[in-house]
N, C-alpha and C. Protein backbone atom coordinates (compact mmCIF):
# COMPACT_ATOMS: atom_id res chain seq x y z
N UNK A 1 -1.43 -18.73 -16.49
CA UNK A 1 -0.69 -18.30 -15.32
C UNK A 1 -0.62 -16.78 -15.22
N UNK A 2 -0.24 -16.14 -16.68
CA UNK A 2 -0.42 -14.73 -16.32
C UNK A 2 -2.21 -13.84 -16.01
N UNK A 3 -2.70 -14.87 -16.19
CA UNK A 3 -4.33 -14.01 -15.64
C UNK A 3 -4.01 -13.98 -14.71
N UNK A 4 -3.57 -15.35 -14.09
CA UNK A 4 -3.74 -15.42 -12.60
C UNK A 4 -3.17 -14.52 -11.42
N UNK A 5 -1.76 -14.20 -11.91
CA UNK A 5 -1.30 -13.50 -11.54
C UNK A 5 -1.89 -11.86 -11.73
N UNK A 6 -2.45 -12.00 -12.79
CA UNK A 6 -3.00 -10.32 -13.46
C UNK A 6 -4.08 -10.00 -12.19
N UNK A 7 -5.27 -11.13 -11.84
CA UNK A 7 -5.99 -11.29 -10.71
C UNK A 7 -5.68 -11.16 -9.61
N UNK A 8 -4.37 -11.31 -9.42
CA UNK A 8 -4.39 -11.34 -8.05
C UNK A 8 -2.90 -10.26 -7.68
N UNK A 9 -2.74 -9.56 -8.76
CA UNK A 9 -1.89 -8.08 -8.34
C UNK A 9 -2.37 -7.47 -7.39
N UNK A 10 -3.97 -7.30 -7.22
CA UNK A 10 -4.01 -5.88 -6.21
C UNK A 10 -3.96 -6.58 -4.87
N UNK A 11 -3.78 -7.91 -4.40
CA UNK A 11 -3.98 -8.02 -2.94
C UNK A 11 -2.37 -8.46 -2.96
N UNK A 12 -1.75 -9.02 -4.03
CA UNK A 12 -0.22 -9.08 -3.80
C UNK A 12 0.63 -7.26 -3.32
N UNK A 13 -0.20 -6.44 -4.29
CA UNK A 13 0.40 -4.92 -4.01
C UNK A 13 -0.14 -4.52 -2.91
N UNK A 14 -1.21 -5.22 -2.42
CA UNK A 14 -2.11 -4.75 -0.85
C UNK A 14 -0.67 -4.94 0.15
N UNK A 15 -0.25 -6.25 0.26
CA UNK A 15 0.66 -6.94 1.13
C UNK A 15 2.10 -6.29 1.04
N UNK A 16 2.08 -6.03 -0.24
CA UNK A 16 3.93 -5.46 0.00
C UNK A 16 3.72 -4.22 0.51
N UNK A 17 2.94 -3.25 0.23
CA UNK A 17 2.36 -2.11 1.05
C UNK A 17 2.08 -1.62 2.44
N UNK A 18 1.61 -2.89 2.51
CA UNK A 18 1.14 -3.31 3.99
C UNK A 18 2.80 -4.00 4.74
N UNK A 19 3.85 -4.15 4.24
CA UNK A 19 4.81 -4.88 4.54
C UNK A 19 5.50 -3.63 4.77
N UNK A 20 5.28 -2.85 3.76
CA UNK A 20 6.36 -1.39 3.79
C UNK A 20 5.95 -0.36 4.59
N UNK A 21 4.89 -0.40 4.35
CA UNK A 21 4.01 0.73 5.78
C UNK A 21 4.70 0.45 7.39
N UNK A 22 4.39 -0.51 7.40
CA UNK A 22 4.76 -1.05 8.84
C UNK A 22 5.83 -1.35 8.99
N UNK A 23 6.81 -2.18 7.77
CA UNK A 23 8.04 -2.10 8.12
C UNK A 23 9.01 -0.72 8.38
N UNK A 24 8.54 -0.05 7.84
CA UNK A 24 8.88 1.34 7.78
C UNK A 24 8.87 2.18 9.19
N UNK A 25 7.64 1.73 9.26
CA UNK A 25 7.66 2.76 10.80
C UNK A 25 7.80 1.82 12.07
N UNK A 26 8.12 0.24 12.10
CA UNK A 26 9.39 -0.01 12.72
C UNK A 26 10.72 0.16 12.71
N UNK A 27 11.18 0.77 11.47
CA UNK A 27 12.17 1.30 11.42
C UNK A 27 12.61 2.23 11.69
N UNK A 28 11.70 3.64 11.51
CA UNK A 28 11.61 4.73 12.03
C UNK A 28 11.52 4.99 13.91
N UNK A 29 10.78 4.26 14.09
CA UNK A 29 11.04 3.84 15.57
C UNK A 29 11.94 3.15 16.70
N UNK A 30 12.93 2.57 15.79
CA UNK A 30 13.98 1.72 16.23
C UNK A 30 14.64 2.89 16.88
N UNK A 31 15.37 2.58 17.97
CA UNK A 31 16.44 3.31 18.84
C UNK A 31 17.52 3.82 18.01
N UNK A 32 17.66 3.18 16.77
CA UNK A 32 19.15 3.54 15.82
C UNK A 32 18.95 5.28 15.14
N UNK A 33 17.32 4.52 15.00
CA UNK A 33 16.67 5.82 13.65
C UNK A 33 16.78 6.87 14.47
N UNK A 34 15.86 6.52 15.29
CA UNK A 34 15.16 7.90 16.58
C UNK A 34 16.31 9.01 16.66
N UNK A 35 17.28 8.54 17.24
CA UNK A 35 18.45 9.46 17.56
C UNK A 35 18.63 10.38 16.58
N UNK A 36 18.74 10.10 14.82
CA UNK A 36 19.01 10.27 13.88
C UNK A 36 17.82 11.42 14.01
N UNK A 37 16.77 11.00 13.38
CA UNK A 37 15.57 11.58 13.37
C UNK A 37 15.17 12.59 14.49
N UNK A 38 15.17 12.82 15.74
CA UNK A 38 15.10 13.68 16.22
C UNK A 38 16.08 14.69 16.38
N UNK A 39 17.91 14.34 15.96
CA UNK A 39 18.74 15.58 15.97
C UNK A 39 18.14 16.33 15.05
N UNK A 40 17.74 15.76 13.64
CA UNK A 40 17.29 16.95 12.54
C UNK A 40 15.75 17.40 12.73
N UNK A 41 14.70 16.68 14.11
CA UNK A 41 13.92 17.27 13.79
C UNK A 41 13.01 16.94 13.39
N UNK A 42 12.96 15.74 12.44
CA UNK A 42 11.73 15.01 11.87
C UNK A 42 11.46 13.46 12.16
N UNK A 43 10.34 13.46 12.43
CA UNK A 43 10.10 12.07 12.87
C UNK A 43 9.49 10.63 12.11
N UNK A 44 9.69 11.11 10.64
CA UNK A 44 9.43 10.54 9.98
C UNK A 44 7.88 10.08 9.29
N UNK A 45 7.32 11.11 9.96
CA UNK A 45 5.89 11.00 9.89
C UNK A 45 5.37 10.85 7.86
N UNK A 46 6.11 12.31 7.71
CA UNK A 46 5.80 12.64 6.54
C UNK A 46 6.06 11.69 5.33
N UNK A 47 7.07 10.97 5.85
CA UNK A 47 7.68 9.61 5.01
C UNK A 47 6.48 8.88 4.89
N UNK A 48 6.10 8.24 6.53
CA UNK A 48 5.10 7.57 6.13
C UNK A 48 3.84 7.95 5.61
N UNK A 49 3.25 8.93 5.52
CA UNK A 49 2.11 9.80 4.71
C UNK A 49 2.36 9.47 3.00
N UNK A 50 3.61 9.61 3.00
CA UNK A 50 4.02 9.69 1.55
C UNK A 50 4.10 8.49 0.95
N UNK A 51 4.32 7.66 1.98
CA UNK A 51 4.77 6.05 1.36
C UNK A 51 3.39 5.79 0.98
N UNK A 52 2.56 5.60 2.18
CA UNK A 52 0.88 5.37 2.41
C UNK A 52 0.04 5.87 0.53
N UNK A 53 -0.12 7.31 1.07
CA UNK A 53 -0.29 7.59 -0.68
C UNK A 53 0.21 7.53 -1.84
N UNK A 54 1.68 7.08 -2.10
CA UNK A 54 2.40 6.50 -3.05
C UNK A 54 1.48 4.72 -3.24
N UNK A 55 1.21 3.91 -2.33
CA UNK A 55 1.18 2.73 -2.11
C UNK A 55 -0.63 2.94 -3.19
N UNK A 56 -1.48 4.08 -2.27
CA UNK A 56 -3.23 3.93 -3.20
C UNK A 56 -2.22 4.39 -4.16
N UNK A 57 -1.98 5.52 -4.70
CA UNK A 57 -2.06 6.10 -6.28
C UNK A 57 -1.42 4.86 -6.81
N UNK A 58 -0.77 3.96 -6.39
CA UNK A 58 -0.18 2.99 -7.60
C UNK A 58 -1.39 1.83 -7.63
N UNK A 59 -2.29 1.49 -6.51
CA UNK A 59 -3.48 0.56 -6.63
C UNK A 59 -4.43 1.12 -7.26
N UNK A 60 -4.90 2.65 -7.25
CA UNK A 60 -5.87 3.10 -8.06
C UNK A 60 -5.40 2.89 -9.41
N UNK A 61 -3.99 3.20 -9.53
CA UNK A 61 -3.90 2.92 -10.63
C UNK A 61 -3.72 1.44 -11.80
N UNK A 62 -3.64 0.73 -11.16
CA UNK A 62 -3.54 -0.81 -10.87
C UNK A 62 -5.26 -1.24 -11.35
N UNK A 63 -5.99 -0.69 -10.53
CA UNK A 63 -7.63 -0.99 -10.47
C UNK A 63 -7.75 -0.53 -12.21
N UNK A 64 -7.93 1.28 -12.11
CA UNK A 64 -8.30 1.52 -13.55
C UNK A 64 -7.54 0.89 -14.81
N UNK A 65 -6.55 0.90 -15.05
CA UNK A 65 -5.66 -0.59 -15.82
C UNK A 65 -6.26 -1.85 -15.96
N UNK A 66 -6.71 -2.23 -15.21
CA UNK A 66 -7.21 -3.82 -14.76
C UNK A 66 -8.50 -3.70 -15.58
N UNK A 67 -9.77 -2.30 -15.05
CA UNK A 67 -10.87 -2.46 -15.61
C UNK A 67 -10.92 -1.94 -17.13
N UNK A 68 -9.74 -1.19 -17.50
CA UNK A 68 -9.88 -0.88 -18.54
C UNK A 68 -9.43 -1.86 -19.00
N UNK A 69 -8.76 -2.87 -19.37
CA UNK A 69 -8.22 -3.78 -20.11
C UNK A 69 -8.47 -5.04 -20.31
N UNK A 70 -9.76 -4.99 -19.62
CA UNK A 70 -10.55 -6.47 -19.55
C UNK A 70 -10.76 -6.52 -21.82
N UNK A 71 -10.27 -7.73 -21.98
CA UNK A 71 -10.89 -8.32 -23.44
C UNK A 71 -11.63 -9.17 -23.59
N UNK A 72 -12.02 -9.92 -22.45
CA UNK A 72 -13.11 -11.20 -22.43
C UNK A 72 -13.75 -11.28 -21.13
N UNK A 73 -14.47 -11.80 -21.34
CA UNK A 73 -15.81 -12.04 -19.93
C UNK A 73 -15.33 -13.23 -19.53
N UNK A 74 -13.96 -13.77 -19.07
CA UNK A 74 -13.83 -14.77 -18.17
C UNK A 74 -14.05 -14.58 -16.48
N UNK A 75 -13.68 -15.15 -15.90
CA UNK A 75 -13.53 -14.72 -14.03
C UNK A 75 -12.26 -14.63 -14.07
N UNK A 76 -11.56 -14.57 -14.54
CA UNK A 76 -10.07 -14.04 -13.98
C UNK A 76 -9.86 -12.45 -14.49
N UNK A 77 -10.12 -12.43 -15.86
CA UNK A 77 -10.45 -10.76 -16.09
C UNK A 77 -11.84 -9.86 -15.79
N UNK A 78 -12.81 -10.95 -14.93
CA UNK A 78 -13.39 -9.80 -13.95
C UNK A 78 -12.79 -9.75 -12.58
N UNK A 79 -11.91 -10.62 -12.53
CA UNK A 79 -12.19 -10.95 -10.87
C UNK A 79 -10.68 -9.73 -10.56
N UNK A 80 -9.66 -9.81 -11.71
CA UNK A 80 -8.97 -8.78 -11.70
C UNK A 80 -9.66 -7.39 -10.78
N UNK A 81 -10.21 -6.30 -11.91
CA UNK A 81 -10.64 -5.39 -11.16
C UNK A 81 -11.05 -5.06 -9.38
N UNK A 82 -11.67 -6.71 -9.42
CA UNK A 82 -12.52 -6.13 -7.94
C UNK A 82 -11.57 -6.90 -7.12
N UNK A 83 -10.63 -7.90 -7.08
CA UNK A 83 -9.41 -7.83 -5.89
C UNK A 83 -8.57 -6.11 -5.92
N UNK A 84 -8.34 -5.56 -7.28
CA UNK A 84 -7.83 -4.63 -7.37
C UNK A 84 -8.37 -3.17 -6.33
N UNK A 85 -9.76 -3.67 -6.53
CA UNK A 85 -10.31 -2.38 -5.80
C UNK A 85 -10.25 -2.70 -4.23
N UNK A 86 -10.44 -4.47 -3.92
CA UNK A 86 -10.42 -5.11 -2.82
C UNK A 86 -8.84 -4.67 -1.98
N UNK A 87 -7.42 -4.60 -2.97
CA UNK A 87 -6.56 -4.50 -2.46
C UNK A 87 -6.56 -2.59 -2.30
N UNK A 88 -7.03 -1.83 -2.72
CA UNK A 88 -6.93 -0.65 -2.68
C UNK A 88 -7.40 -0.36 -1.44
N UNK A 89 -8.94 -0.81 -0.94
CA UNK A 89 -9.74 -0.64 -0.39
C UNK A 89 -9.03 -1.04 1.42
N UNK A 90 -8.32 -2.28 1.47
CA UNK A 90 -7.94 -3.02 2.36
C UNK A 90 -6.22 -1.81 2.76
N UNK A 91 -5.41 -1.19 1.39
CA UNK A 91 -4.45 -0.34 1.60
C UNK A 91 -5.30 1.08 2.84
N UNK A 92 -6.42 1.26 2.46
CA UNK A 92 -6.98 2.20 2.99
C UNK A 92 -7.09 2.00 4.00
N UNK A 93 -7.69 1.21 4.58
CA UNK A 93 -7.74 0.85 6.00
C UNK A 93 -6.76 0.76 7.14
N UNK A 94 -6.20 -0.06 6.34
CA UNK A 94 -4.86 -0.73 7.21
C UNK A 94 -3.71 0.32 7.12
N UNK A 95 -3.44 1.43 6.36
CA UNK A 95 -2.74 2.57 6.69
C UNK A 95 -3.32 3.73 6.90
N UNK A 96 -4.38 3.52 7.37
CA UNK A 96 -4.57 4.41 8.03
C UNK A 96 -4.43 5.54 9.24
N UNK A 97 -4.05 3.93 10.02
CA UNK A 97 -3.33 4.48 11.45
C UNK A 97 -2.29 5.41 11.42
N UNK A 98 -1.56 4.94 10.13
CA UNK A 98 -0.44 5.86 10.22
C UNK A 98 -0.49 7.22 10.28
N UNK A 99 -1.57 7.25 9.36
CA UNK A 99 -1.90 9.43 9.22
C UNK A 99 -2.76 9.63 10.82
N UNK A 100 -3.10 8.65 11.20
CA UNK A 100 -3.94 9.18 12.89
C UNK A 100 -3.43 9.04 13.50
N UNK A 101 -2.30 8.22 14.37
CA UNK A 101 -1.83 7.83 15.48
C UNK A 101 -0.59 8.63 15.47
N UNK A 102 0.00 8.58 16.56
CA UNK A 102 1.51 9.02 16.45
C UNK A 102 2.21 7.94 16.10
N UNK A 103 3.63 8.08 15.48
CA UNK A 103 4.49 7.17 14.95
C UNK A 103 4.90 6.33 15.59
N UNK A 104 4.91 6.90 17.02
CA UNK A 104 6.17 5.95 17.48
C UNK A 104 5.42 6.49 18.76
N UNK A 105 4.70 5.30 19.93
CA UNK A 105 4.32 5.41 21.07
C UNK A 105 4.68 4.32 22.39
């Protein structure tokens, strides 16, 4: 059970990422925040930039862990690494918008 789980960290950390990215900047966009956020000025952009690259540096780091720590040639300790890189790869994409688009349109 714990391979399994060991295998399938990087698309579980893809999803909570992907949960926080976006939940985030529905939050930031909500009518409650906005008010907040524009008296001081910031629109929360930088949050999400920060969350976004907090989210890879912990999957890169997730990936190199994974490939370094393989001890046997089964498919669950290869298959580790490459969901790992799969969930890194898929973080990239899918937050992307955030650093291109505006926050809140």
């Amino acid at each position: 059970m714990i391979a399994l789980l060991r295998a399938l960290s990087g698309l579980i950390l893809w999803a909570g990422a992907f949960s926080l990215i976006y939940g985030l900047q529905g939050l930031l966009c909500s009518p409650q925040v906005s008010g907040w956020t524009s008296a001081l000025r910031y629109d929360g952009r930088e949050l999400l930039i920060g969350t976004w690259l907090l989210c890879l540096a912990l999957l890169s780091w997730l990936t190199l862990r994974l490939w370094r720590g393989r001890t046997k040639e089964s498919l669950l300790e290869w298959l580790g690494p490459i969901l790992a890189l799969t969930g890194f790869v898929a973080t990239l994409f899918t937050g992307f918008p955030v650093v291109v688009a505006t926050t809140c349109a």
